[in-house]
PDB file of N, CA and C in Angstrom:
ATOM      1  N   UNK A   1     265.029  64.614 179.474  1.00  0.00           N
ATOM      2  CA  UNK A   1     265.638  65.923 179.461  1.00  0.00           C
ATOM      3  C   UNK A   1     266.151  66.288 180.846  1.00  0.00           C
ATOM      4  N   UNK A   2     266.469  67.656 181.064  1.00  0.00           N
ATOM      5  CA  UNK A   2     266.881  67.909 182.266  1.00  0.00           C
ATOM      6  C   UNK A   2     265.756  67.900 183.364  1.00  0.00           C
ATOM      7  N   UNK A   3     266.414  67.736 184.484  1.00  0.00           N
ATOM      8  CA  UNK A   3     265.808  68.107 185.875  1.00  0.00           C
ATOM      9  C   UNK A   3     265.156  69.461 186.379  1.00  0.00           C
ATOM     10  N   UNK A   4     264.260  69.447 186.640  1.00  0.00           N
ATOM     11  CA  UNK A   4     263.383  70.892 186.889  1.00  0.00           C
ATOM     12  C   UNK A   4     263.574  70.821 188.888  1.00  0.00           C
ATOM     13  N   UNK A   5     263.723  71.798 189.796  1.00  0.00           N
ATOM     14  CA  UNK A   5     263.862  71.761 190.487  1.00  0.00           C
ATOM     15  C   UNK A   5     262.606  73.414 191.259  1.00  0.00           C
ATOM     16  N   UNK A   6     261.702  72.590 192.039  1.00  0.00           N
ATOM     17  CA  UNK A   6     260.573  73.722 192.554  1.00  0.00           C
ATOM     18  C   UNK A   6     260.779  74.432 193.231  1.00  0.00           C
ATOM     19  N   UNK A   7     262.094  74.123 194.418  1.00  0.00           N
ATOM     20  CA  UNK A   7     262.600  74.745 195.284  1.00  0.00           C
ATOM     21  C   UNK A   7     264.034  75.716 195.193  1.00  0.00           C
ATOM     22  N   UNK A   8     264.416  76.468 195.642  1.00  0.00           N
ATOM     23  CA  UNK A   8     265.432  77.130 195.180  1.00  0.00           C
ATOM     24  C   UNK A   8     266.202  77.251 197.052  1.00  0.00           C
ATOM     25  N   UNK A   9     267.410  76.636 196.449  1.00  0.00           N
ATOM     26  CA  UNK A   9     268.490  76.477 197.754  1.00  0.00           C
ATOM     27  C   UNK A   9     269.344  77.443 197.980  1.00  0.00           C
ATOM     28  N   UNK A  10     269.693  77.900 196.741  1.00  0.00           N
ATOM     29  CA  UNK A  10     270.916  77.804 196.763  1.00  0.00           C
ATOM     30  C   UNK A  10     271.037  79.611 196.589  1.00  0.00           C
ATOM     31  N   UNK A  11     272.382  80.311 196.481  1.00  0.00           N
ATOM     32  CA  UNK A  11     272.508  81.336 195.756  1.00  0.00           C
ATOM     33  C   UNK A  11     273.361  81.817 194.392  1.00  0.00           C
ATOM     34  N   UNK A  12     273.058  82.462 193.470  1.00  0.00           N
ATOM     35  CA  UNK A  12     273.427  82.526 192.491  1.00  0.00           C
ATOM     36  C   UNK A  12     274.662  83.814 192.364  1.00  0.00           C
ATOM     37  N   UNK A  13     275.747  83.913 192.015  1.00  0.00           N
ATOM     38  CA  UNK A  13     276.422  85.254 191.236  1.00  0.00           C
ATOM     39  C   UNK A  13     277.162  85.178 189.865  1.00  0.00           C
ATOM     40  N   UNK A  14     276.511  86.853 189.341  1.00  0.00           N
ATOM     41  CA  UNK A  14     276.955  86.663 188.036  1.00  0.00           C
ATOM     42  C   UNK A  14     278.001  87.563 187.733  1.00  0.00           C
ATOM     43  N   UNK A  15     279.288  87.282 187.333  1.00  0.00           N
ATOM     44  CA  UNK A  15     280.094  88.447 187.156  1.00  0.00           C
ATOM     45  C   UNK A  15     279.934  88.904 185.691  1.00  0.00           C
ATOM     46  N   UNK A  16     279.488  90.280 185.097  1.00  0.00           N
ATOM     47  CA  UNK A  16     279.689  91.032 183.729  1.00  0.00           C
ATOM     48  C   UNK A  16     280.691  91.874 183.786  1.00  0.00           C
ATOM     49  N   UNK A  17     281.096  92.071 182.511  1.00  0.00           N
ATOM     50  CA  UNK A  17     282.626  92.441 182.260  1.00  0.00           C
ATOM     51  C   UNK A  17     281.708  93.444 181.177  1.00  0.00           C
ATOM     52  N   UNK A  18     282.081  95.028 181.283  1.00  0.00           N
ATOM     53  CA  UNK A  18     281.598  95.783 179.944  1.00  0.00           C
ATOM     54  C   UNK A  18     283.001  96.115 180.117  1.00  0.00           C
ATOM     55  N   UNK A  19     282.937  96.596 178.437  1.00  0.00           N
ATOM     56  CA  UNK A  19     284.408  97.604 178.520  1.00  0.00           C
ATOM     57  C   UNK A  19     283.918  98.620 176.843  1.00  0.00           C
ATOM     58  N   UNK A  20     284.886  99.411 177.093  1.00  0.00           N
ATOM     59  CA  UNK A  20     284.571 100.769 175.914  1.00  0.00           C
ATOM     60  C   UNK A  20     284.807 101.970 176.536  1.00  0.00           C
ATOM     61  N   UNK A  21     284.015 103.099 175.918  1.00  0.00           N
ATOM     62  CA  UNK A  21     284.376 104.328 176.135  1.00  0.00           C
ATOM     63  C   UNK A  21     283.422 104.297 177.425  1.00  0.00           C
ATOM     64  N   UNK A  22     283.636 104.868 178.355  1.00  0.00           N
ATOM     65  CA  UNK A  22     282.930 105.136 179.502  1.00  0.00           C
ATOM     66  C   UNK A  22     281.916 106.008 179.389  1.00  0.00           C
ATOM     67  N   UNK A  23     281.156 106.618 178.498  1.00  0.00           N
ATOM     68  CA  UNK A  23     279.858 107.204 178.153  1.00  0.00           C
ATOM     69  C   UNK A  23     279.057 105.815 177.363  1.00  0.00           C
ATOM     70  N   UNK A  24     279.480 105.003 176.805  1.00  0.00           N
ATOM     71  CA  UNK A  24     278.964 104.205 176.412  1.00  0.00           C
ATOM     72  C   UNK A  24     278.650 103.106 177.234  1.00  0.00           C
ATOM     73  N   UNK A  25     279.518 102.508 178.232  1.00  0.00           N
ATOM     74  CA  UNK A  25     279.204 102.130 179.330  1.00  0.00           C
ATOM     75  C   UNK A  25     278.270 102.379 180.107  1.00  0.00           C
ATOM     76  N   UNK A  26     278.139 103.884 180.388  1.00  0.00           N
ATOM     77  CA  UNK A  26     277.218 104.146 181.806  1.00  0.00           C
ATOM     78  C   UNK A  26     275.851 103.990 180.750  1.00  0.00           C
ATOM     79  N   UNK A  27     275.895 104.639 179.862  1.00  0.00           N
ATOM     80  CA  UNK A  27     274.684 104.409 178.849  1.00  0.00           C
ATOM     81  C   UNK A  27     274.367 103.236 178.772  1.00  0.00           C
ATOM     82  N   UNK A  28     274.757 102.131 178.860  1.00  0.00           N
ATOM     83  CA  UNK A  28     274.465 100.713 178.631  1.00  0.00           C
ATOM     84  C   UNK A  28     273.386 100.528 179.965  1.00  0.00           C
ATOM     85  N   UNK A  29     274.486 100.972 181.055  1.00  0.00           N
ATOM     86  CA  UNK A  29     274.002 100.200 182.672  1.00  0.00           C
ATOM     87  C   UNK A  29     272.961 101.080 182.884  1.00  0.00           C
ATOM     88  N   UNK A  30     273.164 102.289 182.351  1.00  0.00           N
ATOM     89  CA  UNK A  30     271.336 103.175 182.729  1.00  0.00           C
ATOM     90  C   UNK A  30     269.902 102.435 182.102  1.00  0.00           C
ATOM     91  N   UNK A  31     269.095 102.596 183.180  1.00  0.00           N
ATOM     92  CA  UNK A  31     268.151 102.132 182.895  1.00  0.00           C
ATOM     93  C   UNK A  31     266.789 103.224 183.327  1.00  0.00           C
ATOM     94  N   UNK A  32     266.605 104.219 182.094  1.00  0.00           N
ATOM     95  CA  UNK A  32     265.673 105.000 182.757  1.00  0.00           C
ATOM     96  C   UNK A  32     264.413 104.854 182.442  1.00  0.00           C
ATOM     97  N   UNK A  33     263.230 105.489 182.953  1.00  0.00           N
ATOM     98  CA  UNK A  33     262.536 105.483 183.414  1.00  0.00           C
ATOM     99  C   UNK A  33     261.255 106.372 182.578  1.00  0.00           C
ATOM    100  N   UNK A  34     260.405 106.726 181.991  1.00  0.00           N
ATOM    101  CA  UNK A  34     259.639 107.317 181.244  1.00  0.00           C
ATOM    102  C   UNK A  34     259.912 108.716 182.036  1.00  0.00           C
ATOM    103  N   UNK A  35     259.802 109.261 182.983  1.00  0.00           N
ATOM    104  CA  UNK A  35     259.503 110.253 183.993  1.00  0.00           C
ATOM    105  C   UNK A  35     260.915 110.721 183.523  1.00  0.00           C
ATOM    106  N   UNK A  36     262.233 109.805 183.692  1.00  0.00           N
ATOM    107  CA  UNK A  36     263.676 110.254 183.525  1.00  0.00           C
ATOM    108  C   UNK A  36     263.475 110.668 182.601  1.00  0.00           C
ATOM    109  N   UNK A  37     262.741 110.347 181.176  1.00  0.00           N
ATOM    110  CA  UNK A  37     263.594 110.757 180.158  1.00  0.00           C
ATOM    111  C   UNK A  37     262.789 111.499 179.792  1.00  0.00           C
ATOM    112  N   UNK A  38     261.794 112.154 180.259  1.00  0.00           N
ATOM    113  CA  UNK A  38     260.946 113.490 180.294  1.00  0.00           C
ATOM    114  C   UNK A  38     261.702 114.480 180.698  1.00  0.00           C
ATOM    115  N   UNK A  39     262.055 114.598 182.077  1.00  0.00           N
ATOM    116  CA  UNK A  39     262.846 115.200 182.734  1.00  0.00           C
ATOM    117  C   UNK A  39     264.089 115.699 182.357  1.00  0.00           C
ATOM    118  N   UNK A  40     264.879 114.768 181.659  1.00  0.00           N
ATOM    119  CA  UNK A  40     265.989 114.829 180.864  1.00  0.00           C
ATOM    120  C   UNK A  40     265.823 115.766 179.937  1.00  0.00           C
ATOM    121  N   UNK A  41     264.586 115.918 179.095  1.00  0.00           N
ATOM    122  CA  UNK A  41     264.482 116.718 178.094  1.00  0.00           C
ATOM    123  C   UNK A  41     264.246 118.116 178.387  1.00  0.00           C
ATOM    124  N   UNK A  42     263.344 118.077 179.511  1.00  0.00           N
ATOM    125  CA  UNK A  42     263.606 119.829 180.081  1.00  0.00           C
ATOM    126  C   UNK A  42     264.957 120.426 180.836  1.00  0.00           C
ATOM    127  N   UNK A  43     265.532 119.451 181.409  1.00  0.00           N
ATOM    128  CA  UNK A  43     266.916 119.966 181.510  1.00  0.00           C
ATOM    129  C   UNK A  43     267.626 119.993 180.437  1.00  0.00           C
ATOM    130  N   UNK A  44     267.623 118.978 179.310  1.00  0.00           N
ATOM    131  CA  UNK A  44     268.260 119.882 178.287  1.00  0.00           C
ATOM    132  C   UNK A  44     268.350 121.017 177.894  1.00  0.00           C
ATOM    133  N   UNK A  45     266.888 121.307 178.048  1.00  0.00           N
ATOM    134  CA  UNK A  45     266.341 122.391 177.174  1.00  0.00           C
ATOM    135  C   UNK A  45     266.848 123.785 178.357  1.00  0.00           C
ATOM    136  N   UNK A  46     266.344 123.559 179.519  1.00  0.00           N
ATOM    137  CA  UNK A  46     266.947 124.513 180.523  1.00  0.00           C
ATOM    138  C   UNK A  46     268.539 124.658 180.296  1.00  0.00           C
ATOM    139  N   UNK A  47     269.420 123.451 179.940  1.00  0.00           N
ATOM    140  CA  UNK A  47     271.055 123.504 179.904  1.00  0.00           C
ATOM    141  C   UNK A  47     270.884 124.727 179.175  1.00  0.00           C
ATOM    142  N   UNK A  48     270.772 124.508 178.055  1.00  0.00           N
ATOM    143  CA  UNK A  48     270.677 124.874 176.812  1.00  0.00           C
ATOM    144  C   UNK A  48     270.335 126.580 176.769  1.00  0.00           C
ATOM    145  N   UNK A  49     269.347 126.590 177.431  1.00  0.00           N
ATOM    146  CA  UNK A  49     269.085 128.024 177.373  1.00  0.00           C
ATOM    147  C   UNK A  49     270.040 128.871 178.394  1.00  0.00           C
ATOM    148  N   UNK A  50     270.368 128.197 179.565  1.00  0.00           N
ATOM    149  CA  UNK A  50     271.253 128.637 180.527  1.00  0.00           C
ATOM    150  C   UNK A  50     272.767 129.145 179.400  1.00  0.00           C
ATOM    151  N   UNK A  51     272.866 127.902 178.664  1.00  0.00           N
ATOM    152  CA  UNK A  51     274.266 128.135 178.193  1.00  0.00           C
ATOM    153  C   UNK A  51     274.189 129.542 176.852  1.00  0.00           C
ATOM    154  N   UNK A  52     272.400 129.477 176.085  1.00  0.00           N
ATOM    155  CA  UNK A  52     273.110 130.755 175.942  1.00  0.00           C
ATOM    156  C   UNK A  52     273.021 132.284 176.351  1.00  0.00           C
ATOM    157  N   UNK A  53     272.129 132.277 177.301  1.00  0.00           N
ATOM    158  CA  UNK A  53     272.457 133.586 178.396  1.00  0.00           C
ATOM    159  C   UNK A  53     274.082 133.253 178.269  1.00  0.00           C
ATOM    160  N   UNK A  54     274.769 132.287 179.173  1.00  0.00           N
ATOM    161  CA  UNK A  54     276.225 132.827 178.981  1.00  0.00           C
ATOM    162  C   UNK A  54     277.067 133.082 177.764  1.00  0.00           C
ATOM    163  N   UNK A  55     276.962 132.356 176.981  1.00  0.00           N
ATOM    164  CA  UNK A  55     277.235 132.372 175.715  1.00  0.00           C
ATOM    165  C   UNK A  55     277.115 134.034 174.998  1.00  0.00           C
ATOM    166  N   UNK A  56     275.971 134.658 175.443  1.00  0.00           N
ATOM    167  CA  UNK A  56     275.989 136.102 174.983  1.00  0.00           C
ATOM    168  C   UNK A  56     275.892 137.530 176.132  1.00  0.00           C
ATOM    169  N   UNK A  57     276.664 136.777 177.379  1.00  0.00           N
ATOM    170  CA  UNK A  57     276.519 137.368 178.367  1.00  0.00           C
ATOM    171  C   UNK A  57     275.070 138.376 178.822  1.00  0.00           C
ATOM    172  N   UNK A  58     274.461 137.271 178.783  1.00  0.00           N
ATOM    173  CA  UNK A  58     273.411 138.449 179.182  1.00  0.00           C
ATOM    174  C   UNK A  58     272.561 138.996 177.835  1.00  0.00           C
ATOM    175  N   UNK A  59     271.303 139.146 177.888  1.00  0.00           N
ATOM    176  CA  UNK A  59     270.438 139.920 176.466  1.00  0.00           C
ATOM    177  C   UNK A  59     269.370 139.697 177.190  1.00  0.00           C
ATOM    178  N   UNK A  60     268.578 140.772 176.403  1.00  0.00           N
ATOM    179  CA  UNK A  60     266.928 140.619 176.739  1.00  0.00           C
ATOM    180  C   UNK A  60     266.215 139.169 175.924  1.00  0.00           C
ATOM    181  N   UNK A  61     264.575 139.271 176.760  1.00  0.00           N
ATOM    182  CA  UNK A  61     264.318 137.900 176.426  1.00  0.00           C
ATOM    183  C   UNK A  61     264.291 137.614 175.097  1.00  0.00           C
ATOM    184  N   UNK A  62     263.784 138.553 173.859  1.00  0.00           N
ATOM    185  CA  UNK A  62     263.690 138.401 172.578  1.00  0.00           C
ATOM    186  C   UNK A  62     265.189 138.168 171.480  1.00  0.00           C
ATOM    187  N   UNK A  63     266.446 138.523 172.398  1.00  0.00           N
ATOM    188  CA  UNK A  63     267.663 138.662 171.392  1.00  0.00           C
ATOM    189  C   UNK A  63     267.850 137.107 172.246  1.00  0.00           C
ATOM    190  N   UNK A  64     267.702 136.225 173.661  1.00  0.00           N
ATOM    191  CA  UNK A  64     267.718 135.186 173.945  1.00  0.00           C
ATOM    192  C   UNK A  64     266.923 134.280 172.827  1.00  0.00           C
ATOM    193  N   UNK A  65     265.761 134.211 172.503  1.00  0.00           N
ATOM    194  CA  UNK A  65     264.960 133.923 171.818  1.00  0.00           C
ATOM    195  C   UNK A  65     265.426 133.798 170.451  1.00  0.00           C
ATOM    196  N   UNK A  66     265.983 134.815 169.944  1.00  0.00           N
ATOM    197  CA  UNK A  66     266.762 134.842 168.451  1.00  0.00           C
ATOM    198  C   UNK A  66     267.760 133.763 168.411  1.00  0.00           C
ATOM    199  N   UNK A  67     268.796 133.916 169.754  1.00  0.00           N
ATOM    200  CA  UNK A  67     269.742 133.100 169.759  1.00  0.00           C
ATOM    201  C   UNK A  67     270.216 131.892 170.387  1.00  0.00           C
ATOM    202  N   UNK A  68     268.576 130.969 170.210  1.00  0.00           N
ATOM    203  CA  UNK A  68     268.514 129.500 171.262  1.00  0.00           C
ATOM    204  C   UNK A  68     268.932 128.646 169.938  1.00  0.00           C
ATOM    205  N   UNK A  69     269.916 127.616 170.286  1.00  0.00           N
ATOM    206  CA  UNK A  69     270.051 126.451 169.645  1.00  0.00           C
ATOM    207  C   UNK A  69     269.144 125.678 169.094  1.00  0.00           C
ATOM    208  N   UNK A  70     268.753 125.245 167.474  1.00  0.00           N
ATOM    209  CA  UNK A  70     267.859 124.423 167.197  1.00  0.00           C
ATOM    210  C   UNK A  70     267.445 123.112 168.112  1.00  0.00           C
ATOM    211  N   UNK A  71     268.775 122.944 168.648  1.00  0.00           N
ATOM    212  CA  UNK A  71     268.290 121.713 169.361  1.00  0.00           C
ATOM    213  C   UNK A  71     267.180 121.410 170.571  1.00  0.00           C
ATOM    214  N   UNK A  72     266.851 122.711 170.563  1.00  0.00           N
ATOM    215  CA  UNK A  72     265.590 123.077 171.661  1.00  0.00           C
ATOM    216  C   UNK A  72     264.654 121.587 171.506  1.00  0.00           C
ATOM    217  N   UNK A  73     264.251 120.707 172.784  1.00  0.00           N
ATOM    218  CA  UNK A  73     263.038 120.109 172.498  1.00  0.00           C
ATOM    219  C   UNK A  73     261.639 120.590 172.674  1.00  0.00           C
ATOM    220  N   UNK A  74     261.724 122.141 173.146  1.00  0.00           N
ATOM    221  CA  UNK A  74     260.313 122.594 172.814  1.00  0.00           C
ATOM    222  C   UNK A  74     260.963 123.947 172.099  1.00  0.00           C
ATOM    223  N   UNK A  75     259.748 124.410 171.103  1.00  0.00           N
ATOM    224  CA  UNK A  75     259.640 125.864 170.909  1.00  0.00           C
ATOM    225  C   UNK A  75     259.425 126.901 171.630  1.00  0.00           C
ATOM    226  N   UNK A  76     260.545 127.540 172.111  1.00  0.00           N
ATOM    227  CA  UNK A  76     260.447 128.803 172.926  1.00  0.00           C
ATOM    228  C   UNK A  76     260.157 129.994 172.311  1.00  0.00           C
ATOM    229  N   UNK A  77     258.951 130.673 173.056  1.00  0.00           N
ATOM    230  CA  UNK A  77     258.677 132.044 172.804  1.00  0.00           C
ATOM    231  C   UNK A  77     259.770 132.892 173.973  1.00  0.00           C
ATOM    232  N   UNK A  78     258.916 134.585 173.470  1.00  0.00           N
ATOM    233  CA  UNK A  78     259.708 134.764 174.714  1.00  0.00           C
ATOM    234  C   UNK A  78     259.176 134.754 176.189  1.00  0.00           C
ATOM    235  N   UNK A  79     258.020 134.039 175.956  1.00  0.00           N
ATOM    236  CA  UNK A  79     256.902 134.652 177.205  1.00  0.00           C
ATOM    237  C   UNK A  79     257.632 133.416 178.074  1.00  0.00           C
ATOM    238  N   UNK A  80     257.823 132.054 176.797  1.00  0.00           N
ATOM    239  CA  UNK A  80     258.383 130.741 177.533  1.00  0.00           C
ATOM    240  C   UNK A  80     259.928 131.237 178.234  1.00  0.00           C
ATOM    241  N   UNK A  81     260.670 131.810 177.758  1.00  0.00           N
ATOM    242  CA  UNK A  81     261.785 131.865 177.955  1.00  0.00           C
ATOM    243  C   UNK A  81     261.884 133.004 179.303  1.00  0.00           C
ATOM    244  N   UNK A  82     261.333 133.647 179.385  1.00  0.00           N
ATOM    245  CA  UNK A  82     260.546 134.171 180.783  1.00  0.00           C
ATOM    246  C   UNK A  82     260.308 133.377 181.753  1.00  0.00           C
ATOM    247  N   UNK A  83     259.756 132.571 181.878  1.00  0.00           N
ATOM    248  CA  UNK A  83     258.946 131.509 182.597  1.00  0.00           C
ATOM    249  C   UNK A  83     260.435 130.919 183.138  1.00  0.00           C
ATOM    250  N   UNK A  84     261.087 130.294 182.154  1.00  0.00           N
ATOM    251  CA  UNK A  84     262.267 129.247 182.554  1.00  0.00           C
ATOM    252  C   UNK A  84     263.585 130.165 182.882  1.00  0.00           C
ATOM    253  N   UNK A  85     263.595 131.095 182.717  1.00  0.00           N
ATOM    254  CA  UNK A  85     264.660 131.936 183.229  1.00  0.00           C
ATOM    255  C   UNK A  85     264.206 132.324 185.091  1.00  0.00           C
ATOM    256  N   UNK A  86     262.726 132.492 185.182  1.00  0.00           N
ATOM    257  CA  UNK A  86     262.552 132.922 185.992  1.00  0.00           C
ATOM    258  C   UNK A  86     262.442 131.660 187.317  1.00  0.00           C
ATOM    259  N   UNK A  87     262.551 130.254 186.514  1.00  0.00           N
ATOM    260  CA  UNK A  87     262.969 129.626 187.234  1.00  0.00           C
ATOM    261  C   UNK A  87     264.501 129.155 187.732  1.00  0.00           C
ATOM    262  N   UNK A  88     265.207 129.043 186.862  1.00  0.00           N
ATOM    263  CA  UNK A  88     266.804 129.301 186.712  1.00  0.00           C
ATOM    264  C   UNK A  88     267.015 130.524 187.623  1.00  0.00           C
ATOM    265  N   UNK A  89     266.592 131.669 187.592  1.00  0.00           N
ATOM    266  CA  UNK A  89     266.706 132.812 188.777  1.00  0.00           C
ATOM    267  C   UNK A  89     266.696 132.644 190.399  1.00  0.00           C
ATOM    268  N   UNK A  90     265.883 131.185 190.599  1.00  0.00           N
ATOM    269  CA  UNK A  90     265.455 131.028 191.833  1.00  0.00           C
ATOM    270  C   UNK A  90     267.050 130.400 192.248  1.00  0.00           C
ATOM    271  N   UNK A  91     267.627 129.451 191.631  1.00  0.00           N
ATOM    272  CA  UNK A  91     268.927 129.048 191.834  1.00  0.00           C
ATOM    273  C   UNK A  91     270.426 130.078 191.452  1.00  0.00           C
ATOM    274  N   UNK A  92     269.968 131.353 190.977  1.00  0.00           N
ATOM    275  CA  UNK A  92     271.084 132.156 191.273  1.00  0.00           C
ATOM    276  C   UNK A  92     271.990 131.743 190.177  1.00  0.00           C
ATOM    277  N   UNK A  93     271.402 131.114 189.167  1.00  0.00           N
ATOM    278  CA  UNK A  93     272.050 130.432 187.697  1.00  0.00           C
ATOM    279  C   UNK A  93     271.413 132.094 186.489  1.00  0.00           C
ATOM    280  N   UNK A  94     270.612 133.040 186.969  1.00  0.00           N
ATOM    281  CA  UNK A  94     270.580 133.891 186.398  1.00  0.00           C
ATOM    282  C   UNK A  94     270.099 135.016 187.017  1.00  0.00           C
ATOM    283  N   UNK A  95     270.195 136.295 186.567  1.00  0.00           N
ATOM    284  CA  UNK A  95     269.579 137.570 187.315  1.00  0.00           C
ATOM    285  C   UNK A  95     269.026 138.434 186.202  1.00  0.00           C
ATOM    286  N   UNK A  96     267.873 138.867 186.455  1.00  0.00           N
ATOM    287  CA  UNK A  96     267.143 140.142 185.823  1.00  0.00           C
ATOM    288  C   UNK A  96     268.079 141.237 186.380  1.00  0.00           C
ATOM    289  N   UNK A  97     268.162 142.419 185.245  1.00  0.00           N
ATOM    290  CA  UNK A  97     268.618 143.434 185.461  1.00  0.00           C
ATOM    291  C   UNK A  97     268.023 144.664 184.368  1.00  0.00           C
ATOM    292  N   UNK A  98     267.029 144.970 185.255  1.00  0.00           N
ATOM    293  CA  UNK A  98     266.186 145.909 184.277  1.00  0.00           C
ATOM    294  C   UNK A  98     265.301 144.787 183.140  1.00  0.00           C
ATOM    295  N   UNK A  99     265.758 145.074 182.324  1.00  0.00           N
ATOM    296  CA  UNK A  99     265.135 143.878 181.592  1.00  0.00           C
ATOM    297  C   UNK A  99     265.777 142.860 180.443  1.00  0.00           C
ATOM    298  N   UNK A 100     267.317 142.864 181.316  1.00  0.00           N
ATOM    299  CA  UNK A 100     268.212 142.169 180.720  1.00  0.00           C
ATOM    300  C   UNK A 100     269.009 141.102 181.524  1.00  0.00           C
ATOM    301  N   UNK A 101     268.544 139.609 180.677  1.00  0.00           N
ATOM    302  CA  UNK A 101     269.073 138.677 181.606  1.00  0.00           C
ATOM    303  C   UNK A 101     270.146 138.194 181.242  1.00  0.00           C
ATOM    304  N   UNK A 102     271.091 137.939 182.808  1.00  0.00           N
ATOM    305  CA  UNK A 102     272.561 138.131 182.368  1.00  0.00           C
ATOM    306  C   UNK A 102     272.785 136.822 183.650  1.00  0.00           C
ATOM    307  N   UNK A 103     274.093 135.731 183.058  1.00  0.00           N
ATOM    308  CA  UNK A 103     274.396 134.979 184.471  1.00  0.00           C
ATOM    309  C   UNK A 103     274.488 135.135 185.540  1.00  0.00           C
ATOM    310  N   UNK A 104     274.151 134.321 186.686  1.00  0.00           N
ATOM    311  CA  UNK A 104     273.782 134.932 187.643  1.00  0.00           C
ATOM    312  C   UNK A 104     274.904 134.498 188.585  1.00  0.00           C
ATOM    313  N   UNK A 105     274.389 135.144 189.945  1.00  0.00           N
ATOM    314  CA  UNK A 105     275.842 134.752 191.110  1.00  0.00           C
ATOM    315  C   UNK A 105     276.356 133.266 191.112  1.00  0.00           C
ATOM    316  N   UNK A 106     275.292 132.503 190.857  1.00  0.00           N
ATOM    317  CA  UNK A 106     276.241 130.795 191.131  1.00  0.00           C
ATOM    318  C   UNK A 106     277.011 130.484 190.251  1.00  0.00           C
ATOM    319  N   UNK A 107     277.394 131.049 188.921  1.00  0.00           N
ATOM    320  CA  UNK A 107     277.488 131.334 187.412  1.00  0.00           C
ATOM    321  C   UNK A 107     279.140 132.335 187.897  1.00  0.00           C
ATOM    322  N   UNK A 108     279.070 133.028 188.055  1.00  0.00           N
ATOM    323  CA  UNK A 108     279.627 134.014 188.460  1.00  0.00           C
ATOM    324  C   UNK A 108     280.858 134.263 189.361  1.00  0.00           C
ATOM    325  N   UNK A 109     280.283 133.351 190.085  1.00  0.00           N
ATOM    326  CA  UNK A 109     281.604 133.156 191.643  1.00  0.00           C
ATOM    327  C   UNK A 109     282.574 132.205 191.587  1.00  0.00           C
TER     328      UNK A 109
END
């Protein structure tokens, strides 16, 4: 059979060729990570809620709550939706106003 060789001399290159839609591409070459795709899911879920504060310009936490996308990967109350707004607040992606949260200056400008 063939020759087995113990030592390694030499150097190797491999050229790959993908082609397609370029979301399908980068999806191919990603390679994430358990932690990534944790992470991924609370930024969804943060997108998500961000988009519909804008989506209804602004509402208190319970009419937010009424009007979150099924696609939520967790169940939001409103105590949750508190919590994650009030982190979204720290980046100026939302503002309390009285007790109605509405997009905020980074959103805004």
């Amino acid at each position: 059979m063939g020759e087995t060789h113990d030592e390694f001399n030499g150097s190797v290159g491999i050229t790959v060729e993908l082609t397609g839609e370029y979301d399908a591409v980068v999806e191919k070459l990603r390679m994430p990570t358990d932690e990534q795709e944790s992470l991924g899911l609370v930024l969804a879920d943060f997108s998500r809620l961000l988009e519909t504060v804008q989506r209804l310009d602004g509402g208190t936490r319970s009419v937010i709550v009424d009007h979150l996308p099924p696609e939520m990967h967790h169940a939001y109350d409103a105590e949750a939706v508190v919590d994650a707004l009030q982190i979204l607040s720290r980046y100026d992606l939302v503002a309390l106003d009285g007790n109605t949260w509405t997009p905020g200056p980074a959103l805004t400008a």
